[in-house]
N, C-alpha and C. Protein backbone atom coordinates (compact mmCIF):
# COMPACT_ATOMS: atom_id res chain seq x y z
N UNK A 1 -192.40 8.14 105.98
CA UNK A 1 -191.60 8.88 106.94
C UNK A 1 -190.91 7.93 107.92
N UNK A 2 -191.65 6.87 108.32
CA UNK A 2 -190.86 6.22 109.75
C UNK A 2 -189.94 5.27 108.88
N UNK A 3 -190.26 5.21 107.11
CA UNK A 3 -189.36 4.00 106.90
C UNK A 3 -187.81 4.75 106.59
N UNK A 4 -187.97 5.99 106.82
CA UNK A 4 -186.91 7.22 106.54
C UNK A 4 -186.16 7.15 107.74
N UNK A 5 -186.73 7.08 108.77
CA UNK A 5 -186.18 6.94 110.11
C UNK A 5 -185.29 5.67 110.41
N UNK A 6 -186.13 4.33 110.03
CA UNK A 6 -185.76 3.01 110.41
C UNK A 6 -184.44 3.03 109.22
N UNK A 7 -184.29 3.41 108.36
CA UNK A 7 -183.16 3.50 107.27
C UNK A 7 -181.85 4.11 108.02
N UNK A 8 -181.94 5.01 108.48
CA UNK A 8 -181.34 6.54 108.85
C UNK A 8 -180.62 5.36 110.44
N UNK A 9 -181.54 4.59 111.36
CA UNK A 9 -180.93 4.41 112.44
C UNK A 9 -180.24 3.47 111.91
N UNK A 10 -180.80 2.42 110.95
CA UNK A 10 -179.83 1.50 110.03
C UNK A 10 -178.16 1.76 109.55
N UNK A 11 -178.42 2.93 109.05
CA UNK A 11 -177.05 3.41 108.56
C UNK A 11 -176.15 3.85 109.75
N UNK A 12 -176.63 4.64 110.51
CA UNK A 12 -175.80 4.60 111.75
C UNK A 12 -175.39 4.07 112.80
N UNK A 13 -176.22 2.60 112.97
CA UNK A 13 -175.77 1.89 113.52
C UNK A 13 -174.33 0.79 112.48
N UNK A 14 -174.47 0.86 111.61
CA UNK A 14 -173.76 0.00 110.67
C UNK A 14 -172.19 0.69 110.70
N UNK A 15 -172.54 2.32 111.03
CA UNK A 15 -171.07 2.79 110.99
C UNK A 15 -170.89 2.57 112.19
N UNK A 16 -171.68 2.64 113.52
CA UNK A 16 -170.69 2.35 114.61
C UNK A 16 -170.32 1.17 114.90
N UNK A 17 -170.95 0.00 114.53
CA UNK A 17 -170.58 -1.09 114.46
C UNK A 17 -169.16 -1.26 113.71
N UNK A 18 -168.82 -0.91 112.52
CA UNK A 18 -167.73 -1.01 111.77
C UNK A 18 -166.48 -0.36 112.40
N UNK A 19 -167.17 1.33 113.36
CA UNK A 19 -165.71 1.66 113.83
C UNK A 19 -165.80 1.31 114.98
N UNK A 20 -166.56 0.58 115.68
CA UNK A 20 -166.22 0.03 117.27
C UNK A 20 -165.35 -1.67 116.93
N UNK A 21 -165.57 -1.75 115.65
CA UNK A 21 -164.98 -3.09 115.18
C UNK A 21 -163.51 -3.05 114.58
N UNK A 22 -162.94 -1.59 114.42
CA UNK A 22 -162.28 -1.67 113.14
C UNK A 22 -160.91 -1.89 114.28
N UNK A 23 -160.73 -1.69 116.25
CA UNK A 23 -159.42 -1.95 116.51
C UNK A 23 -160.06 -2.76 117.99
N UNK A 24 -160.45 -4.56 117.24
CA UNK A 24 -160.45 -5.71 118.05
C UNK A 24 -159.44 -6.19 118.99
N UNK A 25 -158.02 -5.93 118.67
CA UNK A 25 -157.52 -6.19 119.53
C UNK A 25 -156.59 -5.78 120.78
N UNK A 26 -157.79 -4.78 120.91
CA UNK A 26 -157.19 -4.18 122.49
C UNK A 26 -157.19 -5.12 123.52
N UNK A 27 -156.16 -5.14 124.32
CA UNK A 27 -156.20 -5.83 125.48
C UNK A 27 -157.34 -5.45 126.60
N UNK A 28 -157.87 -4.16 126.69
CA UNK A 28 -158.87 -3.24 127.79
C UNK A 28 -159.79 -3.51 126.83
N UNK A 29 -161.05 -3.24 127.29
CA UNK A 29 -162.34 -2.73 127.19
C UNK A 29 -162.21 -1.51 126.60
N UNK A 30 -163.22 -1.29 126.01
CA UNK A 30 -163.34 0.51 125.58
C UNK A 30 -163.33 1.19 126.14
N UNK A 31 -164.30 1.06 127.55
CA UNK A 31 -164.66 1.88 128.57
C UNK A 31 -163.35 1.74 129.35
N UNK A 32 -162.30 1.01 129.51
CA UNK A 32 -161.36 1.37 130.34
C UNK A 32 -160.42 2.18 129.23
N UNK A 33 -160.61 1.97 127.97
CA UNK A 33 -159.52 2.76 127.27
C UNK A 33 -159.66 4.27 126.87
N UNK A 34 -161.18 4.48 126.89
CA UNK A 34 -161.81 6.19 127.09
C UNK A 34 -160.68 6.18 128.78
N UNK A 35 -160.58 6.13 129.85
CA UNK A 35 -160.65 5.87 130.96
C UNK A 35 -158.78 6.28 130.76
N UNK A 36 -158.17 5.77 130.28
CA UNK A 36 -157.07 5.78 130.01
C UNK A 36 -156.28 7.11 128.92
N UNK A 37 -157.27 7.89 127.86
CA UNK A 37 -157.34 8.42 127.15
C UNK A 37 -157.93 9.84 127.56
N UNK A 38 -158.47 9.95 129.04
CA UNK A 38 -158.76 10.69 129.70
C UNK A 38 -157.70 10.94 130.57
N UNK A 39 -157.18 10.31 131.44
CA UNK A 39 -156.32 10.35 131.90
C UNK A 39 -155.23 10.88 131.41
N UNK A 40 -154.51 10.54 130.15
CA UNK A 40 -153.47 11.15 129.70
C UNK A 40 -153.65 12.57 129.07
N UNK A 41 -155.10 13.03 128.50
CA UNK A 41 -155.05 14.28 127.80
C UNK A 41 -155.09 15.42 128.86
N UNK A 42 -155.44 14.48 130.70
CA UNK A 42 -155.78 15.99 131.13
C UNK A 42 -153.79 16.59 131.95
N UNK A 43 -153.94 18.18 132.11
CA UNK A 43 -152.80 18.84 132.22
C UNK A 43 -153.01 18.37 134.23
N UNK A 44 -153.82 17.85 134.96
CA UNK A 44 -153.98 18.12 136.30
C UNK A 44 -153.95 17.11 136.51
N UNK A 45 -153.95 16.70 138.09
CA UNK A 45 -154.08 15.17 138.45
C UNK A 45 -155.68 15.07 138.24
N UNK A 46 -155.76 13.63 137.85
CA UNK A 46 -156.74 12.76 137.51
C UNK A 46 -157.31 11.75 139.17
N UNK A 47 -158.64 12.58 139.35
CA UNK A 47 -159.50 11.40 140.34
C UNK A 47 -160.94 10.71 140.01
N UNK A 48 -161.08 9.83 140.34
CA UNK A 48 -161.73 8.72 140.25
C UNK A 48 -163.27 9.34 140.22
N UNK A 49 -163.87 10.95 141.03
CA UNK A 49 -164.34 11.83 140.55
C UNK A 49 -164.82 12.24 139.17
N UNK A 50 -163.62 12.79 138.83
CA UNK A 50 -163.51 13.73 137.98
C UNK A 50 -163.83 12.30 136.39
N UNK A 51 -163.56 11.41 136.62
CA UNK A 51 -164.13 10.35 135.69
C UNK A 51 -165.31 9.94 135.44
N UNK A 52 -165.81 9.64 137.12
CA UNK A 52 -166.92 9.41 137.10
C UNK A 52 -167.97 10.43 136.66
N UNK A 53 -168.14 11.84 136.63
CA UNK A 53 -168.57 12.76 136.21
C UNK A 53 -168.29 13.08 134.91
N UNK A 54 -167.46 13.45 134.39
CA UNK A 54 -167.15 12.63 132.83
C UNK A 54 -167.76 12.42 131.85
N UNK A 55 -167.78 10.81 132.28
CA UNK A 55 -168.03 9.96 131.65
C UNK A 55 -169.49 9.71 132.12
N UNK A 56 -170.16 9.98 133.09
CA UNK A 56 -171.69 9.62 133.84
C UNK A 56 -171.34 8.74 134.31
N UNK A 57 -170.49 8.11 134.82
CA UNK A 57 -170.64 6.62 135.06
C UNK A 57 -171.06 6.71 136.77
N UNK A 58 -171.42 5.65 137.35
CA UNK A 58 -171.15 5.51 138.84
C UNK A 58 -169.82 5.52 139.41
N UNK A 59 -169.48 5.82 140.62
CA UNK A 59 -168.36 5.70 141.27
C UNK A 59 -167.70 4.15 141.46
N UNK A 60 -168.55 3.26 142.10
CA UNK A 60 -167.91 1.83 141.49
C UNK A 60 -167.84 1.13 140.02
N UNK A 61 -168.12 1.97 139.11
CA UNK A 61 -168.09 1.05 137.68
C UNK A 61 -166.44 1.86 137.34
N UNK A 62 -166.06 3.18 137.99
CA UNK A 62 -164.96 3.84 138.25
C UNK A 62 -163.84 2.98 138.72
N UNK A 63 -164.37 3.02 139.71
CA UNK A 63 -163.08 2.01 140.91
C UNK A 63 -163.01 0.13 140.21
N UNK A 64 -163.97 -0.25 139.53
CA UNK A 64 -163.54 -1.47 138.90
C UNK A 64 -162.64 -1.70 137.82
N UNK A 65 -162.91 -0.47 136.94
CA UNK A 65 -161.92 -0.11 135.77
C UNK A 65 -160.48 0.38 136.34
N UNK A 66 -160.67 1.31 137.45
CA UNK A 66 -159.18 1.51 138.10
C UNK A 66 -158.65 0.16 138.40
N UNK A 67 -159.34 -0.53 139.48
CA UNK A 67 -158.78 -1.49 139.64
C UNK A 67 -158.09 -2.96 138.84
N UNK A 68 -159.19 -2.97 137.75
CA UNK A 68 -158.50 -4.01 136.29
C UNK A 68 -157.33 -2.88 135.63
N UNK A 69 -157.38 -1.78 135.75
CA UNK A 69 -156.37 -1.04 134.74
C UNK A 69 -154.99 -0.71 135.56
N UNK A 70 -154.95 -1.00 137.00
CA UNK A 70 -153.58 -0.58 137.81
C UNK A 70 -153.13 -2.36 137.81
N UNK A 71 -153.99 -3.52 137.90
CA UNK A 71 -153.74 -5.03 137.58
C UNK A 71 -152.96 -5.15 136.43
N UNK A 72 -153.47 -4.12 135.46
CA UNK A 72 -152.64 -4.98 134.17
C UNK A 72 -151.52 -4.04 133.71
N UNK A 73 -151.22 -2.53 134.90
CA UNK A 73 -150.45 -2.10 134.68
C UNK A 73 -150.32 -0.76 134.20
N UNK A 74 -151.72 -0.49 133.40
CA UNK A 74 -151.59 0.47 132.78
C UNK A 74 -152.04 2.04 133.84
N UNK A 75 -152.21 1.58 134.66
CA UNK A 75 -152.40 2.62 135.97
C UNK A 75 -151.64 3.05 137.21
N UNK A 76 -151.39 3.86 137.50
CA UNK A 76 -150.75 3.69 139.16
C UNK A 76 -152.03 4.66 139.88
N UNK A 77 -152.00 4.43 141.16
CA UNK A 77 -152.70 4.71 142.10
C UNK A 77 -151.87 5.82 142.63
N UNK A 78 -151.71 7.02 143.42
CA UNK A 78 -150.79 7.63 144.19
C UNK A 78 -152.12 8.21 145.22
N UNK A 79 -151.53 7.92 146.27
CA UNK A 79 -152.43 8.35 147.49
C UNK A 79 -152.12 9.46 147.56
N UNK A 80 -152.69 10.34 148.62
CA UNK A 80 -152.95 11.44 148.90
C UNK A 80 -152.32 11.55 150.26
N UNK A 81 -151.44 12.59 150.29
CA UNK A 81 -150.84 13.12 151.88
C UNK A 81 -152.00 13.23 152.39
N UNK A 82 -152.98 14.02 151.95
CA UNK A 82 -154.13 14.75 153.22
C UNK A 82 -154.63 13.89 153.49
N UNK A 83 -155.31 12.99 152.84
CA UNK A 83 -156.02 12.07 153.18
C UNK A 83 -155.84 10.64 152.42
N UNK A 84 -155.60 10.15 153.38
CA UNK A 84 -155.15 8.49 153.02
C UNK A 84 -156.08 7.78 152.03
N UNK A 85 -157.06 7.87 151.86
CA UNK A 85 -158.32 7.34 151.35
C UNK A 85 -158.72 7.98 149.69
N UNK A 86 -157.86 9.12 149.87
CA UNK A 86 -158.21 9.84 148.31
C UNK A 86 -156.97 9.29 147.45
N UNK A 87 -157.41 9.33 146.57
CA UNK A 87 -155.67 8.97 145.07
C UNK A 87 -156.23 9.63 144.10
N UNK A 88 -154.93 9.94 143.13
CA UNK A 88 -154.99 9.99 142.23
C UNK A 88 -154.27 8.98 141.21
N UNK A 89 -154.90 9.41 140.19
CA UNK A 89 -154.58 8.49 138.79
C UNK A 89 -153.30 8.47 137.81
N UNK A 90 -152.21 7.98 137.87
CA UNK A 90 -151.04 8.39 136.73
C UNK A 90 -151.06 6.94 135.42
N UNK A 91 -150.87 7.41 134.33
CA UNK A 91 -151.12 6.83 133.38
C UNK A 91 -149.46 6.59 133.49
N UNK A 92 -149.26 4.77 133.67
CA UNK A 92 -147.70 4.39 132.97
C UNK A 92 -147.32 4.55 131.89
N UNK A 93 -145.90 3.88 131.41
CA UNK A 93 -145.82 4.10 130.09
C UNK A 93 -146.28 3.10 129.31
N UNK A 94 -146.57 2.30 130.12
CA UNK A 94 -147.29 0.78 129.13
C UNK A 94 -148.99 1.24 128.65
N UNK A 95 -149.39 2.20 129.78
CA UNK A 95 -150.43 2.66 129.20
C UNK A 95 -150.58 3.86 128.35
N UNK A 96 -149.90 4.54 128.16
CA UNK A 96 -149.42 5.52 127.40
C UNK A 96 -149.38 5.13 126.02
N UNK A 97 -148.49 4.02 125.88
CA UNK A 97 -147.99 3.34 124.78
C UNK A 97 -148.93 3.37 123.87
N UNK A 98 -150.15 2.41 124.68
CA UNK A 98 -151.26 1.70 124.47
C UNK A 98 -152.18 2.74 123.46
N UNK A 99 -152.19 4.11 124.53
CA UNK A 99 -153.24 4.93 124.01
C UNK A 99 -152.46 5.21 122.62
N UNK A 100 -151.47 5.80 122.47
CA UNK A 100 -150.59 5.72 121.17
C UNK A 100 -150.46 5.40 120.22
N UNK A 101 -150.75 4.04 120.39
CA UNK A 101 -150.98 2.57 119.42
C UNK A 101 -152.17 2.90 118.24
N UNK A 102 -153.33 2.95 119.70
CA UNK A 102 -154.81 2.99 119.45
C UNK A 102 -154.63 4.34 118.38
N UNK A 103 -154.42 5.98 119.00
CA UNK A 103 -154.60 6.70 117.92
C UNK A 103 -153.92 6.21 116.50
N UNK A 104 -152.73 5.93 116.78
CA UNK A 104 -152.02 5.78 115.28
C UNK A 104 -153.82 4.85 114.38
N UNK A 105 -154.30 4.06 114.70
CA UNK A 105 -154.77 3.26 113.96
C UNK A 105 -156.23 4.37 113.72
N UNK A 106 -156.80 4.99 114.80
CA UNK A 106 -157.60 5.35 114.80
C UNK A 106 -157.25 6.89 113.18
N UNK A 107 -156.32 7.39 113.57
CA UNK A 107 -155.82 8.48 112.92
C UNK A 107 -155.77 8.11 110.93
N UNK A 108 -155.42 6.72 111.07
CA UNK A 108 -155.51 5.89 109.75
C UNK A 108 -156.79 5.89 109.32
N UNK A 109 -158.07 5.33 110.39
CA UNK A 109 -159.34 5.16 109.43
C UNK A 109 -159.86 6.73 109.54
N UNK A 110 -159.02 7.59 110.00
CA UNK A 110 -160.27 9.55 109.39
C UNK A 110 -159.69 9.53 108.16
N UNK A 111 -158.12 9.58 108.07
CA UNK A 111 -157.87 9.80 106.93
C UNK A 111 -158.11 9.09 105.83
N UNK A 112 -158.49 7.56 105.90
CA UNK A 112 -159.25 6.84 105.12
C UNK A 112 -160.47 7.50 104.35
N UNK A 113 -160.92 7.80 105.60
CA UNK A 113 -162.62 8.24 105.13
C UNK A 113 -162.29 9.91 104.70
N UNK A 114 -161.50 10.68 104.78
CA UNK A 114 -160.66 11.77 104.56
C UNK A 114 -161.03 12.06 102.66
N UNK A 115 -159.44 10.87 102.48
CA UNK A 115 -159.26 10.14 101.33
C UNK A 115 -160.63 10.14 100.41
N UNK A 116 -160.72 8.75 100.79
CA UNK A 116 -162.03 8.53 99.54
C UNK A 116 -163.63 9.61 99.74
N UNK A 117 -163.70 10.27 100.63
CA UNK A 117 -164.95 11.35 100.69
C UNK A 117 -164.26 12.18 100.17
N UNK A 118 -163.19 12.74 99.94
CA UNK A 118 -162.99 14.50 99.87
C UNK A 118 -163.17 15.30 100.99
N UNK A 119 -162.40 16.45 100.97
CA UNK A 119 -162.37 16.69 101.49
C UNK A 119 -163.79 18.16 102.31
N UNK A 120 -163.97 18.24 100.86
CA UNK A 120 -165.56 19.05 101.01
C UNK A 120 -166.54 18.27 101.75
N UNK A 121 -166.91 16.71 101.23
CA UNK A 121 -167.30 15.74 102.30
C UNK A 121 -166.83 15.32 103.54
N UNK A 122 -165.85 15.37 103.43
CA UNK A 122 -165.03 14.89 105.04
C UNK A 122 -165.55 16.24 105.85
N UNK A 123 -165.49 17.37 105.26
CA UNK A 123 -165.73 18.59 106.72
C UNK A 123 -166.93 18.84 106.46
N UNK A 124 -167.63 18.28 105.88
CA UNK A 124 -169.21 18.61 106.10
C UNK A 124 -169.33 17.79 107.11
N UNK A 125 -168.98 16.13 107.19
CA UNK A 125 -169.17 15.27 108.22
C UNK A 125 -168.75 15.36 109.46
N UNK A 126 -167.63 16.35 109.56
CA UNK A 126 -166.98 16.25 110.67
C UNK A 126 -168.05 17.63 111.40
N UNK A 127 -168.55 19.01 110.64
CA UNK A 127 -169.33 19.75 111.16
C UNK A 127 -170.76 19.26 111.70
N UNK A 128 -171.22 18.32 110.88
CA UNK A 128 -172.72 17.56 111.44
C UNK A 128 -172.52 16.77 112.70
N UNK A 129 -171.01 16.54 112.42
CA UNK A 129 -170.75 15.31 113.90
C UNK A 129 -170.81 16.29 115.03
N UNK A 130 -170.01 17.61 114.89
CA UNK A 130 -169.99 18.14 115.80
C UNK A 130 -171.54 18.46 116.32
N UNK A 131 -172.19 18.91 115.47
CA UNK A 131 -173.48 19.74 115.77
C UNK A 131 -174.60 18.21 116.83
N UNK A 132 -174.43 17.17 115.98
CA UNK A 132 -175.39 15.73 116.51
C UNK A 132 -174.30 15.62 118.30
N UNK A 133 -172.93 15.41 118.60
CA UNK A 133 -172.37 15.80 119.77
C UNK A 133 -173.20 16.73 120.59
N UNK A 134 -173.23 17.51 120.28
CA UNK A 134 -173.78 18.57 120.99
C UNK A 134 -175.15 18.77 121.47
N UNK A 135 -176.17 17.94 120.31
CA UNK A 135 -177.32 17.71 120.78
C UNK A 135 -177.39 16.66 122.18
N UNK A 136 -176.49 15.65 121.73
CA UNK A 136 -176.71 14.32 122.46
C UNK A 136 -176.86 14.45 123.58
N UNK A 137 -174.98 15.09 123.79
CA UNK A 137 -174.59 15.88 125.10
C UNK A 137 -175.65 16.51 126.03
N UNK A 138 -176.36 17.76 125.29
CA UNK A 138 -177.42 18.10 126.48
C UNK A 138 -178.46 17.15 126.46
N UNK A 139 -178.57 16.16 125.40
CA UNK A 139 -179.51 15.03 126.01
C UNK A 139 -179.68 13.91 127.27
N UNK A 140 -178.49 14.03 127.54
CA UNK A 140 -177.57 13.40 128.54
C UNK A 140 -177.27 13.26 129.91
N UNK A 141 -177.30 15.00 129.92
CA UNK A 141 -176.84 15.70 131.03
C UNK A 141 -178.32 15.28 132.01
């Protein structure tokens, strides 16, 4: 039984390794490019908040990624009339681009794995992914 287990974390670590490997040459971090990829999908302004909650992160591991991601451009800051001290987040177009880039490639390896699984396999995987998400998630919280 546990050598069922040690197999099982084997295999899934091997796939995340392969797809955290498969697009090396981002200029950001991952965690600033979730960060960036958040930013653009939501319809409202984006605060430093609403990330940090999110994502779980702390409020300064927040404000360090803002701050490397408005440095290299891919961020603007816009303050707040009410209060000087609050901003929000606008994604440029250099960061826009970026996120763009990333799906196109990302969009290549589903349909890869699409491709050669079938498609009876591909949506079985994509329903288990959902269901293991969902566990994690309230594991999390």
């Amino acid at each position: 039984m546990k050598a069922d287990l040690i197999n099982s974390a084997d295999v899934i670590g091997i796939f995340c390794r392969l797809h955290m490997n498969s697009k090396r040459d981002l200029p950001i971090r991952p965690s600033e490019m979730g960060m960036l990829i958040y930013a653009q999908k939501q319809s409202c302004a984006v605060t430093p908040l609403m990330i940090s909650q999110f994502f779980n992160i702390s409020k300064p591991s927040v404000s360090s990624m803002v701050k490397s991601l408005t440095k290299q451009g891919f961020l603007i800051k816009e303050s707040s009339i009410a209060d000087k001290r609050s901003y929000t987040l606008v994604i440029t177009e250099k960061g826009k681009n970026l996120v763009e880039s990333t799906f196109i490639e990302y969009f290549k390896a589903v349909e890869l794995l699409k491709e050669k699984m079938g498609a009876e396999k591909f949506d079985q995987l994509v329903e288990l992914m959902e269901i293991v998400n969902c566990i994690l998630e309230k594991e999390n919280r």
